[in-house]
Protein backbone atom coordinates (compact mmCIF):
# COMPACT_ATOMS: atom_id res chain seq x y z
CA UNK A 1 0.00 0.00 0.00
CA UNK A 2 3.00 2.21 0.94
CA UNK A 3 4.39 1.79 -2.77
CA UNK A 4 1.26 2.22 -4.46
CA UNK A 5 1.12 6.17 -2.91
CA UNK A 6 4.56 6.30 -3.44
CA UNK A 7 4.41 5.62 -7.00
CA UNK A 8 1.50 8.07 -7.27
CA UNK A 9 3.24 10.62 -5.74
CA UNK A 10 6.74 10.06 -7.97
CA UNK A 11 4.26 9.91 -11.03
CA UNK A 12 2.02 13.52 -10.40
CA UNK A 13 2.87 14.74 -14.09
CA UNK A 14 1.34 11.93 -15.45
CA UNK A 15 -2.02 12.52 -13.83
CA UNK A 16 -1.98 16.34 -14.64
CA UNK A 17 -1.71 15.49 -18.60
CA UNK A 18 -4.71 13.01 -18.20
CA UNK A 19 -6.59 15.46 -16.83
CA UNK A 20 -5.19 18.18 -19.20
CA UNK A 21 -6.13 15.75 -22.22
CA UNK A 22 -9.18 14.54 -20.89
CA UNK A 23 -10.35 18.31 -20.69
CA UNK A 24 -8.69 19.34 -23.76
CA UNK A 25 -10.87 16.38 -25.78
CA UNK A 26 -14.25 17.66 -23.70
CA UNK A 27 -13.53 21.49 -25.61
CA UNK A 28 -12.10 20.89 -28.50
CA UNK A 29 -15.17 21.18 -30.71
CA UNK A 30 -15.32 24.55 -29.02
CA UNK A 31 -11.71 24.99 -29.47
CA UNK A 32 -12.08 24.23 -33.43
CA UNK A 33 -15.12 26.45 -33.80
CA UNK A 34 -13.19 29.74 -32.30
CA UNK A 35 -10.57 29.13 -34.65
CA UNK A 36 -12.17 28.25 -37.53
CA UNK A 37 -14.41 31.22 -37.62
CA UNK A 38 -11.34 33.52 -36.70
CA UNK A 39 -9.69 32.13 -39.94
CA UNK A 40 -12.59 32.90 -41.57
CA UNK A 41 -13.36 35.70 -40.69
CA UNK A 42 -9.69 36.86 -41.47
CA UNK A 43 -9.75 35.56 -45.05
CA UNK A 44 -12.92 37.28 -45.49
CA UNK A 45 -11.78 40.88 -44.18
CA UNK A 46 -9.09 41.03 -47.20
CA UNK A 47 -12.67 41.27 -49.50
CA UNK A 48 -13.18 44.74 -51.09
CA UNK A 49 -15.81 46.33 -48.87
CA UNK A 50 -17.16 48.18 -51.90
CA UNK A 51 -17.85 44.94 -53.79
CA UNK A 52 -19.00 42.83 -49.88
CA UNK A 53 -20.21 43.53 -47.14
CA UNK A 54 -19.05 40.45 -44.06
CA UNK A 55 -21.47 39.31 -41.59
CA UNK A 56 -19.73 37.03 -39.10
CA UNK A 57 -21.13 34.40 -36.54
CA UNK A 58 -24.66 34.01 -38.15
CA UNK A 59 -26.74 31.12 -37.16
CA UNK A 60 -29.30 30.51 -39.94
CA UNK A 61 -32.35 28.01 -39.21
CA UNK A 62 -33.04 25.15 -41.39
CA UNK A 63 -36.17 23.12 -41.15
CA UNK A 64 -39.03 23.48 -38.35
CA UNK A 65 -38.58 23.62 -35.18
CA UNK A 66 -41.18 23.65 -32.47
């Protein structure tokens, strides 16, 4: 029993990067989102804004819902 919390407390790191992965997999659709509509978003600023005109983070409704 002794070694067992030993070994625990030798191997802390290991713990903290489960926890830091297990975390990181529970955002990263959130994570992926942000950044994909900052890329976006960038890409789309370099339009003329004569010719465009950018509306960003629009949620458009398709189908019925009740």
């Amino acid at each position: 029993m002794n070694t067992f919390i030993e070994t625990l407390k030798s191997t802390w790191y290991i713990w903290v990067l489960v926890l830091a992965a297990g975390i990181f997999k529970l955002f990263l659709p959130r994570i992926k989102g942000f950044f994909g509509e900052k890329s976006v978003a960038f890409f789309l600023s370099r339009l003329d804004p004569a010719k465009y005109k950018v509306i960003n983070n629009i949620m458009l409704q398709a189908g019925q819902h009740r």
